[in-house]
PDB file of N, CA and C in Angstrom:
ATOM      1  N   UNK A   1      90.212 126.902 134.813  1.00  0.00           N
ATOM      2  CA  UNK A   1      90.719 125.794 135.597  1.00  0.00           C
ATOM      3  C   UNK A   1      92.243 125.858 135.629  1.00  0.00           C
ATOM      4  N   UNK A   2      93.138 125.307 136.905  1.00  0.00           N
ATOM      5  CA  UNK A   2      94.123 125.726 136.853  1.00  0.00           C
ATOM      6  C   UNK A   2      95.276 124.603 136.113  1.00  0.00           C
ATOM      7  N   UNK A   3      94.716 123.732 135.653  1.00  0.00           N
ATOM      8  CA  UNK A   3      94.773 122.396 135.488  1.00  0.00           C
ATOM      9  C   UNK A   3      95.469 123.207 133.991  1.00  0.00           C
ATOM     10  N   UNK A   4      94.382 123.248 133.339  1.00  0.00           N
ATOM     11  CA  UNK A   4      94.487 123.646 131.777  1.00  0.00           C
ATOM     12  C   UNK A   4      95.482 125.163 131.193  1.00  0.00           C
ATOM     13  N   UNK A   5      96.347 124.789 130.135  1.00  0.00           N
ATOM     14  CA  UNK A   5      96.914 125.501 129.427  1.00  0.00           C
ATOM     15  C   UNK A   5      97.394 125.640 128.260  1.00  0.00           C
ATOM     16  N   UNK A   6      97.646 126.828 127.926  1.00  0.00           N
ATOM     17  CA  UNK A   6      99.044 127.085 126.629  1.00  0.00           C
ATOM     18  C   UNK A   6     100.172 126.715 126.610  1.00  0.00           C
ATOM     19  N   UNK A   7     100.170 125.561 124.871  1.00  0.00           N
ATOM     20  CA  UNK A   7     101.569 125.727 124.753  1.00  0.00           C
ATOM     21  C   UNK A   7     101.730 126.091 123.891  1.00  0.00           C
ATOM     22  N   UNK A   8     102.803 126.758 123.431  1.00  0.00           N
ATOM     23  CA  UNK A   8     103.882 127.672 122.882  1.00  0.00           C
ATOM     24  C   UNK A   8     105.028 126.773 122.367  1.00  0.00           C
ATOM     25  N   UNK A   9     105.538 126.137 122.909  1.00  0.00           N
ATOM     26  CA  UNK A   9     106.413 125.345 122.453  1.00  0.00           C
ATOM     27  C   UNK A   9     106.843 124.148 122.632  1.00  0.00           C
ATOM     28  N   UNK A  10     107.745 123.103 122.991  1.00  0.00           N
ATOM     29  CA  UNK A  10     108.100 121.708 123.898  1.00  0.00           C
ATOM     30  C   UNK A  10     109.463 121.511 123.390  1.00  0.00           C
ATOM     31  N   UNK A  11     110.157 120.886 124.728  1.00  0.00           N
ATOM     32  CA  UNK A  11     111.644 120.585 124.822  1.00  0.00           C
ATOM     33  C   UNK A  11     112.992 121.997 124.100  1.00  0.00           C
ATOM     34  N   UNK A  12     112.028 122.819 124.990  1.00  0.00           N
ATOM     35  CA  UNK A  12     112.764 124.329 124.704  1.00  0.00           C
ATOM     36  C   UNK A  12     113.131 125.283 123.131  1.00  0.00           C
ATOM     37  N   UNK A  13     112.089 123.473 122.595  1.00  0.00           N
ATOM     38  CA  UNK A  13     112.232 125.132 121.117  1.00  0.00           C
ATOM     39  C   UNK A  13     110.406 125.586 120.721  1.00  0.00           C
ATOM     40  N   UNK A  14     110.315 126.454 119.827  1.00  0.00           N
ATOM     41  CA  UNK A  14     108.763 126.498 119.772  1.00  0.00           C
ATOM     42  C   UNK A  14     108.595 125.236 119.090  1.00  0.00           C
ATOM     43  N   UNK A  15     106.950 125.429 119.076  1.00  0.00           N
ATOM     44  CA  UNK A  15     105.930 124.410 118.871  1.00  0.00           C
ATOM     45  C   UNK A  15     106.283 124.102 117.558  1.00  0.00           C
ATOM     46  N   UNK A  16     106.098 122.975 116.527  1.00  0.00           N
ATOM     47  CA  UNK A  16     106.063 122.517 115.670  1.00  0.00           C
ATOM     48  C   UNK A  16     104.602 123.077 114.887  1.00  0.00           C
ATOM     49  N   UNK A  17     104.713 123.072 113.604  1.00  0.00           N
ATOM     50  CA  UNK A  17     103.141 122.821 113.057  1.00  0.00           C
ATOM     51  C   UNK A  17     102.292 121.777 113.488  1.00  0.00           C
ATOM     52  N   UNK A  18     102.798 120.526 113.098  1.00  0.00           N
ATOM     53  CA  UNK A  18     102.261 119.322 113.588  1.00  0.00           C
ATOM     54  C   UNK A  18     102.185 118.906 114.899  1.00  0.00           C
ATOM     55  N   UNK A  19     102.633 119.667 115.691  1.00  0.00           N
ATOM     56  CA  UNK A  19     101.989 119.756 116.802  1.00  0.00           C
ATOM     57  C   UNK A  19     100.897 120.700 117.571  1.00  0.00           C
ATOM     58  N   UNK A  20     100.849 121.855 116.823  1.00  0.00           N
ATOM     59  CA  UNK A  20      99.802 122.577 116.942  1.00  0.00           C
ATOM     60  C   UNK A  20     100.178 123.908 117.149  1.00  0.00           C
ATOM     61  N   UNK A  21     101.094 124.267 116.586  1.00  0.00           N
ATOM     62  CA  UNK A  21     101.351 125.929 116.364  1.00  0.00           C
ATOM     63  C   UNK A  21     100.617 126.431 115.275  1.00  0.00           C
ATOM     64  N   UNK A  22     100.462 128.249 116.049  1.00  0.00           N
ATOM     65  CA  UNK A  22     101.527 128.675 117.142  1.00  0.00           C
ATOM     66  C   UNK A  22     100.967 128.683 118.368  1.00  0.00           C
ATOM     67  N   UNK A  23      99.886 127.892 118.795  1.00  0.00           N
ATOM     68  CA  UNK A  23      99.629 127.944 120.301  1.00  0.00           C
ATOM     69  C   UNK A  23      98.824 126.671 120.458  1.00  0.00           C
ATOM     70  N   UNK A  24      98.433 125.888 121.416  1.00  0.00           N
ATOM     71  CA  UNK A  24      98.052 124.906 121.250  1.00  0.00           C
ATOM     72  C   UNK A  24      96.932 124.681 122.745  1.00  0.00           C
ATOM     73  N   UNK A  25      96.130 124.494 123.267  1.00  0.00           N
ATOM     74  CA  UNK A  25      95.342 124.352 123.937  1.00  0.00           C
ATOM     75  C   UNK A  25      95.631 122.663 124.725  1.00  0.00           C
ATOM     76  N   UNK A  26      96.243 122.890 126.032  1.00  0.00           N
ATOM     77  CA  UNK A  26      96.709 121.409 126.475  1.00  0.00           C
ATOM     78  C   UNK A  26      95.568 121.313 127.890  1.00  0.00           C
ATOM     79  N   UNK A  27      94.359 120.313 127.687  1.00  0.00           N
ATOM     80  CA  UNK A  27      93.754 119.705 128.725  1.00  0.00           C
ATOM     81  C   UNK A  27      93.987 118.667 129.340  1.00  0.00           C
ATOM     82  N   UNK A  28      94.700 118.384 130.238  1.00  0.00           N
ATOM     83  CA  UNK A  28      95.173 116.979 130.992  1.00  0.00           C
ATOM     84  C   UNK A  28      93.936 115.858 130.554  1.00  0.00           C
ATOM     85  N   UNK A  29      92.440 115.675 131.722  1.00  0.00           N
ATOM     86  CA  UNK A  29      92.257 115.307 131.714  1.00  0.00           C
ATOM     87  C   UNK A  29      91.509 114.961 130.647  1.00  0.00           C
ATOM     88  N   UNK A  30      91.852 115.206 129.677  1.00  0.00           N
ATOM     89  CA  UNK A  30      91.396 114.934 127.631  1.00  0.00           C
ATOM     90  C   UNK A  30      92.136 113.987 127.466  1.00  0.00           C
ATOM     91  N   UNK A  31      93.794 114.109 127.789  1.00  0.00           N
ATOM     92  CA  UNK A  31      94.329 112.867 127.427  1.00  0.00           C
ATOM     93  C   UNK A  31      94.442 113.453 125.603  1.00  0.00           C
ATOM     94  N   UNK A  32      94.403 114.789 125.048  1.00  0.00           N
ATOM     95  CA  UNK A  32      94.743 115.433 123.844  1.00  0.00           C
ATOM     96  C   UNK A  32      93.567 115.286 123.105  1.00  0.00           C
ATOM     97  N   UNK A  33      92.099 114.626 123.953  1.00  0.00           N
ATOM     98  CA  UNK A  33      91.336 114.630 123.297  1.00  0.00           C
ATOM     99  C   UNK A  33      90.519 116.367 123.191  1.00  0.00           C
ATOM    100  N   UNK A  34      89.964 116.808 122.004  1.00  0.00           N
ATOM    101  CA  UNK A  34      89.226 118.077 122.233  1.00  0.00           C
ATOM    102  C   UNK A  34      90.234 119.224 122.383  1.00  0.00           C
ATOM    103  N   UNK A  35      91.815 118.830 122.575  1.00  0.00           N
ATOM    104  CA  UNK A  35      92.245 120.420 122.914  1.00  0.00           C
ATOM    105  C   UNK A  35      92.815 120.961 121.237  1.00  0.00           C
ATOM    106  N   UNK A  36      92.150 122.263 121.484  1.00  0.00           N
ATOM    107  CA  UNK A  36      92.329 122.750 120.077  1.00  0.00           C
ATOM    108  C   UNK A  36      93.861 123.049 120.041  1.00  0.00           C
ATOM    109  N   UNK A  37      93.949 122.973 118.780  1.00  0.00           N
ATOM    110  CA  UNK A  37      95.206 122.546 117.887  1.00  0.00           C
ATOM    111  C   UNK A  37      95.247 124.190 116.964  1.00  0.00           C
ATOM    112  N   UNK A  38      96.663 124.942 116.732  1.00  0.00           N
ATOM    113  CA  UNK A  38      97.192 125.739 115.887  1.00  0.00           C
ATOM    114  C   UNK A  38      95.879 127.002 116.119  1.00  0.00           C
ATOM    115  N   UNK A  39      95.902 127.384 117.462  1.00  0.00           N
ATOM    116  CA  UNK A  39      95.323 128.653 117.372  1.00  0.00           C
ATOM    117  C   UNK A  39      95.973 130.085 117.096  1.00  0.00           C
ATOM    118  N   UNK A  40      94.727 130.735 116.579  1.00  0.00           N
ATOM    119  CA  UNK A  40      95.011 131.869 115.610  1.00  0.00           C
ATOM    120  C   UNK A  40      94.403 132.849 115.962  1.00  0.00           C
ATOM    121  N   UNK A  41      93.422 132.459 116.663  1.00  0.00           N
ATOM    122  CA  UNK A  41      92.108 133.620 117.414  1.00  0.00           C
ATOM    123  C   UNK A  41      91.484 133.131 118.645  1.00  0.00           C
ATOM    124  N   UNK A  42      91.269 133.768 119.176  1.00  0.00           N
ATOM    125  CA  UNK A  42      90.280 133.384 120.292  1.00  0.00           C
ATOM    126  C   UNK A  42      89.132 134.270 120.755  1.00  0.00           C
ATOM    127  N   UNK A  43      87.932 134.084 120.668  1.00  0.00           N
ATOM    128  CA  UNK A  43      87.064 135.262 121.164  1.00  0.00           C
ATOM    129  C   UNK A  43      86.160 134.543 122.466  1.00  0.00           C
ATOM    130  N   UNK A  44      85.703 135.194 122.951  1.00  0.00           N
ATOM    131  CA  UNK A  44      84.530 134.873 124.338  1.00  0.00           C
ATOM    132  C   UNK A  44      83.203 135.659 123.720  1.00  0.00           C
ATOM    133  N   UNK A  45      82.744 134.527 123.827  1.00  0.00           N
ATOM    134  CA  UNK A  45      80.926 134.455 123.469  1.00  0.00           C
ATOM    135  C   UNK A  45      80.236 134.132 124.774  1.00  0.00           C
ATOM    136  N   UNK A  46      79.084 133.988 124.531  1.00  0.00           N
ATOM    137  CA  UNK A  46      77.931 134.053 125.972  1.00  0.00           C
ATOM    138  C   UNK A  46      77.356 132.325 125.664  1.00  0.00           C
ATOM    139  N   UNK A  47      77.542 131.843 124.393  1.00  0.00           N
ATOM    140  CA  UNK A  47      77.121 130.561 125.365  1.00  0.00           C
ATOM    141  C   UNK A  47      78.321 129.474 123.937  1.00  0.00           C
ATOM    142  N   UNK A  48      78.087 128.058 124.596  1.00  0.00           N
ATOM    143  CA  UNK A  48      79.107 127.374 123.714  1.00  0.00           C
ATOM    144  C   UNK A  48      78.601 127.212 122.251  1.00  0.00           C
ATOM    145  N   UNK A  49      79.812 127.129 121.228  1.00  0.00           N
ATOM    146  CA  UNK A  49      79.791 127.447 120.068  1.00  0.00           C
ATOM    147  C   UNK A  49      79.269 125.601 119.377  1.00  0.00           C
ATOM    148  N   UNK A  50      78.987 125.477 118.654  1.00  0.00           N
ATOM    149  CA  UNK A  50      78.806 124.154 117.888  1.00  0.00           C
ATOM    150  C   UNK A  50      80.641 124.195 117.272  1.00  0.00           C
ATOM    151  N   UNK A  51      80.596 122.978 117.513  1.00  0.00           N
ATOM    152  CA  UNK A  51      81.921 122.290 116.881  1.00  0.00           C
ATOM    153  C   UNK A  51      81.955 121.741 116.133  1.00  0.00           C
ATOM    154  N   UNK A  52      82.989 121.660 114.857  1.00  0.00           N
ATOM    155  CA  UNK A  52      83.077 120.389 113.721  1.00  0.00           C
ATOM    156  C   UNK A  52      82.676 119.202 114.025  1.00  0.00           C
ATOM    157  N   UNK A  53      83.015 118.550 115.090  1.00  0.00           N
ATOM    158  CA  UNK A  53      83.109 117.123 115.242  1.00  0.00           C
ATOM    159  C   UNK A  53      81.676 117.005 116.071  1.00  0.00           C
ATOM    160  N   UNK A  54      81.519 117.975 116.542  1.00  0.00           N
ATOM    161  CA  UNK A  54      80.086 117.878 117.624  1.00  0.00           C
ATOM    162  C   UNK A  54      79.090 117.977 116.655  1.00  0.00           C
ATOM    163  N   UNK A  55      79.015 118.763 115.453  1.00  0.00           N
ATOM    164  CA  UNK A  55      78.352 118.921 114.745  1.00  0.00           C
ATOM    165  C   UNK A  55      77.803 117.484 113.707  1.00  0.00           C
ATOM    166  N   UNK A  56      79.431 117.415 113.157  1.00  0.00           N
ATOM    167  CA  UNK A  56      79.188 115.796 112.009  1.00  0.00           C
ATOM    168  C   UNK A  56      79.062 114.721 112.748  1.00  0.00           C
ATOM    169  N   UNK A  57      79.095 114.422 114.648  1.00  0.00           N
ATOM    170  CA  UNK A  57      78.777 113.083 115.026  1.00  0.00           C
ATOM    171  C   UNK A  57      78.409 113.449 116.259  1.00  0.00           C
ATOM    172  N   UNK A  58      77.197 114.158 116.265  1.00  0.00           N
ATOM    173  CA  UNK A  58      77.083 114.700 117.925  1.00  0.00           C
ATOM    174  C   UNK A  58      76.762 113.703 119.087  1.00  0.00           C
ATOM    175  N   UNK A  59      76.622 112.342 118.341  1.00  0.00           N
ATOM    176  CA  UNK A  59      76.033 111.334 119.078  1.00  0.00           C
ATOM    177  C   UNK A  59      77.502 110.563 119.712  1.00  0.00           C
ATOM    178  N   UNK A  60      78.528 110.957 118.907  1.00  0.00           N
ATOM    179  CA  UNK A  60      80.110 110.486 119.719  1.00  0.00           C
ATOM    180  C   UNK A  60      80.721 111.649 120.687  1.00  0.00           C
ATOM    181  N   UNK A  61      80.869 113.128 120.248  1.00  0.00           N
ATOM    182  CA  UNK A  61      81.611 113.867 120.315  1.00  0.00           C
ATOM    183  C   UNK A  61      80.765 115.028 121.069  1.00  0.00           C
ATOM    184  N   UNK A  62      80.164 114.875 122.123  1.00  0.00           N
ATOM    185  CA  UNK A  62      79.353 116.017 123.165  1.00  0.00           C
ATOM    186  C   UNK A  62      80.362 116.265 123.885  1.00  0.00           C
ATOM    187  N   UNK A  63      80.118 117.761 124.289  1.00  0.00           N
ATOM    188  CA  UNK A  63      80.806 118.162 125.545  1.00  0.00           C
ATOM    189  C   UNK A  63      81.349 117.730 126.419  1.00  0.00           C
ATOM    190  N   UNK A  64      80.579 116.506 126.711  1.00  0.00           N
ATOM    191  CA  UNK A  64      80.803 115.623 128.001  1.00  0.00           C
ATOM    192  C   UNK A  64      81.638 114.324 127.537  1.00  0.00           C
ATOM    193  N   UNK A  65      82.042 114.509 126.412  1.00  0.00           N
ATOM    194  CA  UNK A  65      82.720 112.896 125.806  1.00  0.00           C
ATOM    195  C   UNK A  65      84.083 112.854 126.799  1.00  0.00           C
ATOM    196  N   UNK A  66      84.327 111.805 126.827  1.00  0.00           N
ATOM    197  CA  UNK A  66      85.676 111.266 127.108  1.00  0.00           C
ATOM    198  C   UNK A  66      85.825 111.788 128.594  1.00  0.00           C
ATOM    199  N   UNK A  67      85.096 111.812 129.542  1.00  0.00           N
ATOM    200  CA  UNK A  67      85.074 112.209 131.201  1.00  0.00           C
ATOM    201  C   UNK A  67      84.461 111.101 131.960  1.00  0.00           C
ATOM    202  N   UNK A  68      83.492 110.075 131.240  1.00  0.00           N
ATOM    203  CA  UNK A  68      82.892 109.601 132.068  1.00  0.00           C
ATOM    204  C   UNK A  68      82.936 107.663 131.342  1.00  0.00           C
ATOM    205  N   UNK A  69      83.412 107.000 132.182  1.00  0.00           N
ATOM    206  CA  UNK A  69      84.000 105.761 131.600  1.00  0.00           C
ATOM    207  C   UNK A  69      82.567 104.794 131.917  1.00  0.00           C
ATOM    208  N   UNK A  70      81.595 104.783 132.671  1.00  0.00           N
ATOM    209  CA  UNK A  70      79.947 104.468 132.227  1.00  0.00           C
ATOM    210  C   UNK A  70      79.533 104.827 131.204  1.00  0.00           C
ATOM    211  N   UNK A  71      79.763 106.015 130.251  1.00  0.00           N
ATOM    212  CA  UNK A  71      79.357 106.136 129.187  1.00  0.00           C
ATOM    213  C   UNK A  71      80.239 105.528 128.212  1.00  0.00           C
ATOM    214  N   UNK A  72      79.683 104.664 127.138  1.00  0.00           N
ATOM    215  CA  UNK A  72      80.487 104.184 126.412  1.00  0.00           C
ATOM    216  C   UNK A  72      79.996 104.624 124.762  1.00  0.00           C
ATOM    217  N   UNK A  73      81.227 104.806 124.343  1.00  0.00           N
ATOM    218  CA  UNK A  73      81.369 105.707 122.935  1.00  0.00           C
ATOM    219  C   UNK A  73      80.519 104.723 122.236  1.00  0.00           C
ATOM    220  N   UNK A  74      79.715 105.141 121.102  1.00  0.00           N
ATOM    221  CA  UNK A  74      78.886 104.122 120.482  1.00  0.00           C
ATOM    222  C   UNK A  74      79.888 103.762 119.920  1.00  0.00           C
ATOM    223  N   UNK A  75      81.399 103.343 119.275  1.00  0.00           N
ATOM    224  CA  UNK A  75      81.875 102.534 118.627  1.00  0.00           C
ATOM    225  C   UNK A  75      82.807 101.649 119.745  1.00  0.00           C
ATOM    226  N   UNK A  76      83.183 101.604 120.796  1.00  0.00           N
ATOM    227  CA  UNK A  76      84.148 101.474 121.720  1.00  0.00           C
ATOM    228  C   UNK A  76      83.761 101.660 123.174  1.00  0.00           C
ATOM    229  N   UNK A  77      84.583 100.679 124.154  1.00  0.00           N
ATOM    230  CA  UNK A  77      84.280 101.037 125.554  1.00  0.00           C
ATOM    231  C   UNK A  77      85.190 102.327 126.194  1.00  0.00           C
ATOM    232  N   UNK A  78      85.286 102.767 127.147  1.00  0.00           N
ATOM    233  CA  UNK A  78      86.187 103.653 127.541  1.00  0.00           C
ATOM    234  C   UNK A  78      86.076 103.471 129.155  1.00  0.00           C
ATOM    235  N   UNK A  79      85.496 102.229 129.507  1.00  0.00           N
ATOM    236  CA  UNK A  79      85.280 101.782 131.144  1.00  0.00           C
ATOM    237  C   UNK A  79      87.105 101.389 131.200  1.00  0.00           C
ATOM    238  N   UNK A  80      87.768 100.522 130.671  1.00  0.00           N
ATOM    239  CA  UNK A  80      89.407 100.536 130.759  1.00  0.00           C
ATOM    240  C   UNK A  80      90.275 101.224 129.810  1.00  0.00           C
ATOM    241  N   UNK A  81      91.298 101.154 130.480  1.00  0.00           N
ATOM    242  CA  UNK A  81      92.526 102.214 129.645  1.00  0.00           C
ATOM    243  C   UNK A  81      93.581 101.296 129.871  1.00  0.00           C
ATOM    244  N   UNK A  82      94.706 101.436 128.691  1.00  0.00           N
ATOM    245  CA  UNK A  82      95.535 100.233 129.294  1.00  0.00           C
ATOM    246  C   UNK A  82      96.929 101.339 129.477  1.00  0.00           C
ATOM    247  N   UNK A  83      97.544 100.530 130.420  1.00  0.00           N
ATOM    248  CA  UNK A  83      98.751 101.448 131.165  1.00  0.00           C
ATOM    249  C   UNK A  83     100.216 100.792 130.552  1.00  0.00           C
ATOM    250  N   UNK A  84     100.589 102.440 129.732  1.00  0.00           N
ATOM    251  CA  UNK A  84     101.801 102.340 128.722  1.00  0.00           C
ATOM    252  C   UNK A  84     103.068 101.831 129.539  1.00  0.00           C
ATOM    253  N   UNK A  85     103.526 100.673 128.914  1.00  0.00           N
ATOM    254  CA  UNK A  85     104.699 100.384 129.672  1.00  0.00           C
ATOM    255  C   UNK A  85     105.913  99.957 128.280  1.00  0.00           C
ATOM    256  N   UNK A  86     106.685  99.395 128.680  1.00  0.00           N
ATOM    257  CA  UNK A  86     107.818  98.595 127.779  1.00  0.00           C
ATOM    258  C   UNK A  86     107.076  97.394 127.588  1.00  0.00           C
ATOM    259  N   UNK A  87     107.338  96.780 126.069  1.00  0.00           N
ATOM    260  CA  UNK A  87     107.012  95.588 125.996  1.00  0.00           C
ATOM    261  C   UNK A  87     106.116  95.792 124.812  1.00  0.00           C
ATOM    262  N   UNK A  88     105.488  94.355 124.467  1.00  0.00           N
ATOM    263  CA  UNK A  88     104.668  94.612 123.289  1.00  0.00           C
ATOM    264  C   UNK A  88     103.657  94.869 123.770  1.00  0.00           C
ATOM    265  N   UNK A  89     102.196  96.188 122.588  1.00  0.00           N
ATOM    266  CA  UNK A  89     101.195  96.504 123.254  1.00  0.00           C
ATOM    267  C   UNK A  89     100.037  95.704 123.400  1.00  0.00           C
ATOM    268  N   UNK A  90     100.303  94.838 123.304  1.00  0.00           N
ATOM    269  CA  UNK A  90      99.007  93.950 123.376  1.00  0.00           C
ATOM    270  C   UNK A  90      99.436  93.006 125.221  1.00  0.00           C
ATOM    271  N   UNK A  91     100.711  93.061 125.370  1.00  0.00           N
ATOM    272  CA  UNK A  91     100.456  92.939 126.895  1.00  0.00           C
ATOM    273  C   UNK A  91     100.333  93.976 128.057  1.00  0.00           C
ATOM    274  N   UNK A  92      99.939  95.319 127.612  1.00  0.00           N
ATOM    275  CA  UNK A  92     100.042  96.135 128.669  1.00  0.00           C
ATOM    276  C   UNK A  92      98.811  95.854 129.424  1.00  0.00           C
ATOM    277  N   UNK A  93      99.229  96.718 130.655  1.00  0.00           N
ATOM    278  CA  UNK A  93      97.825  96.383 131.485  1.00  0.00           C
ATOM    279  C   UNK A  93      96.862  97.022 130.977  1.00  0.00           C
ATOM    280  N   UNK A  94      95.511  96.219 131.861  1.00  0.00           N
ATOM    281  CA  UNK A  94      94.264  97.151 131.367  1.00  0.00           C
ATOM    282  C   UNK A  94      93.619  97.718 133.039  1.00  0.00           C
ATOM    283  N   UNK A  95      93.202  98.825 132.812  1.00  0.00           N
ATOM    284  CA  UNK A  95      92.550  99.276 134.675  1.00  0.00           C
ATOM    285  C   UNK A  95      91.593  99.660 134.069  1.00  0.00           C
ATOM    286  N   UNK A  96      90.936  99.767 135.180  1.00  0.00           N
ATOM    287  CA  UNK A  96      89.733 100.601 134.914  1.00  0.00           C
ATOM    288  C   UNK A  96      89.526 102.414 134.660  1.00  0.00           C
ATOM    289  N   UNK A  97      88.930 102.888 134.171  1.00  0.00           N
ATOM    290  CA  UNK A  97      89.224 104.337 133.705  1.00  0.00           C
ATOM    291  C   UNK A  97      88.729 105.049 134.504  1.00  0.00           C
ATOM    292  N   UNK A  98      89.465 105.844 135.553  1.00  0.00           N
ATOM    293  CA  UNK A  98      88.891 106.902 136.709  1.00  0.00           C
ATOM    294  C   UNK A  98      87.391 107.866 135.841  1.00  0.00           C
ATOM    295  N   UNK A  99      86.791 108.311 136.250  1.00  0.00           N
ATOM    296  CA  UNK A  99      85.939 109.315 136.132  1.00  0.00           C
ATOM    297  C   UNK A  99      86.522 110.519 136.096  1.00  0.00           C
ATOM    298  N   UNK A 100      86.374 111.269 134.933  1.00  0.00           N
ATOM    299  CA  UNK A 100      87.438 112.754 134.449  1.00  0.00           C
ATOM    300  C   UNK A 100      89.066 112.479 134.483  1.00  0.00           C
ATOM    301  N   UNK A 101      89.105 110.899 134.080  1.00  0.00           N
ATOM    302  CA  UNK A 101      90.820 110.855 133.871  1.00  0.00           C
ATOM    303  C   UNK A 101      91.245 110.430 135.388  1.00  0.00           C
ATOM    304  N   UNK A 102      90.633 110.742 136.413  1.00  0.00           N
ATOM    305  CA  UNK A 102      91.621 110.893 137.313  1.00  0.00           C
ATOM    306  C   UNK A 102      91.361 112.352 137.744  1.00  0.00           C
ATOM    307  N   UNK A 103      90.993 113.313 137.490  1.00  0.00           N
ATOM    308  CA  UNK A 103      91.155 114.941 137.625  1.00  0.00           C
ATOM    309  C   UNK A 103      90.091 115.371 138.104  1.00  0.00           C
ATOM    310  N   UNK A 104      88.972 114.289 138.599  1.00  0.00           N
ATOM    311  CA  UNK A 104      87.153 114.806 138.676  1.00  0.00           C
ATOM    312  C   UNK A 104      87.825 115.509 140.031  1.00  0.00           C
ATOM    313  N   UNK A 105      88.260 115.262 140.942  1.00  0.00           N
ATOM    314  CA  UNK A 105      88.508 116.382 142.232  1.00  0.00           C
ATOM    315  C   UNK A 105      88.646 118.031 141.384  1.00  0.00           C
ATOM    316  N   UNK A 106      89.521 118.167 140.411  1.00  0.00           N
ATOM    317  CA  UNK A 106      89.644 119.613 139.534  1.00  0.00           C
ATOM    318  C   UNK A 106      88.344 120.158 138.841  1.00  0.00           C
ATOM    319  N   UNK A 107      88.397 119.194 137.819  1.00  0.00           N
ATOM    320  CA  UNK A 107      87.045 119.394 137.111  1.00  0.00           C
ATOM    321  C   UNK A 107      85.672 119.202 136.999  1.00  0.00           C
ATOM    322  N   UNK A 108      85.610 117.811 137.904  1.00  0.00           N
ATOM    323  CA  UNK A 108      84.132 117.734 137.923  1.00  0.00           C
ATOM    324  C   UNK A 108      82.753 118.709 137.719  1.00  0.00           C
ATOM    325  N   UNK A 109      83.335 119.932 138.742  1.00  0.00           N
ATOM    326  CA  UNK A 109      82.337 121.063 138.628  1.00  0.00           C
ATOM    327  C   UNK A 109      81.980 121.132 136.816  1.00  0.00           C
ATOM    328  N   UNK A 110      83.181 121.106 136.188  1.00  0.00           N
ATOM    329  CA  UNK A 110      83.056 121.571 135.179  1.00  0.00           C
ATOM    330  C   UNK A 110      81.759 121.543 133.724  1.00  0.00           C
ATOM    331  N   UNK A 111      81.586 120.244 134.015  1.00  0.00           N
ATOM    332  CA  UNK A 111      80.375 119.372 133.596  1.00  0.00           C
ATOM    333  C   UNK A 111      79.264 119.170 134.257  1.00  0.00           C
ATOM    334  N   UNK A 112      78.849 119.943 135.811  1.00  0.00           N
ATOM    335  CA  UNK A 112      77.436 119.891 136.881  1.00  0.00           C
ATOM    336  C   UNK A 112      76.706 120.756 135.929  1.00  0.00           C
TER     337      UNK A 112
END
């Protein structure tokens, strides 16, 4: 997808540890959810791998988490998102949460 990439570094120096060096996996419409952090390897397999988090709570953390704002996380809704502004956070707005972030025109396929 053309959406998705590597980073290497931010604000022209490399990446931090704590931010996820030395390479970092950035998915927009994640919103930083799922993108792997401090890669070291990468291989291509023939079908998807089981994940830590998919593994210890597969009933929160499927493939399909965090794309679709009808589905609601068994601890939490994810139908609104509230929109970061100045001010204290308990008055920001709340909207409703597009389907894939906002990005389903990019990705949608991704999840058919």
């Amino acid at each position: 997808n053309e959406l998705a990439f590597f980073a290497v570094g931010m604000y022209g120096k490399s990446l931090p540890k704590q931010n996820g060096a030395p390479l970092r996996q950035v998915i927009p419409w994640k919103y930083g959810f799922k993108g792997a952090k401090s890669i070291v390897k990468i291989e291509f397999v023939e079908s998807r791998p089981a994940t830590f988090w998919n593994t210890l709570v597969p009933n929160e953390y499927a493939f399909e988490a965090n794309v679709n704002p009808n589905v609601p996380h068994p601890r939490w809704s994810q139908a609104t998102e509230r929109v970061l502004s100045e001010g204290a956070s308990w008055s920001w707005e709340k909207i409703p949460t597009l389907p894939y972030n906002g990005y389903g025109e990019y990705v949608a396929s991704l999840y058919s």
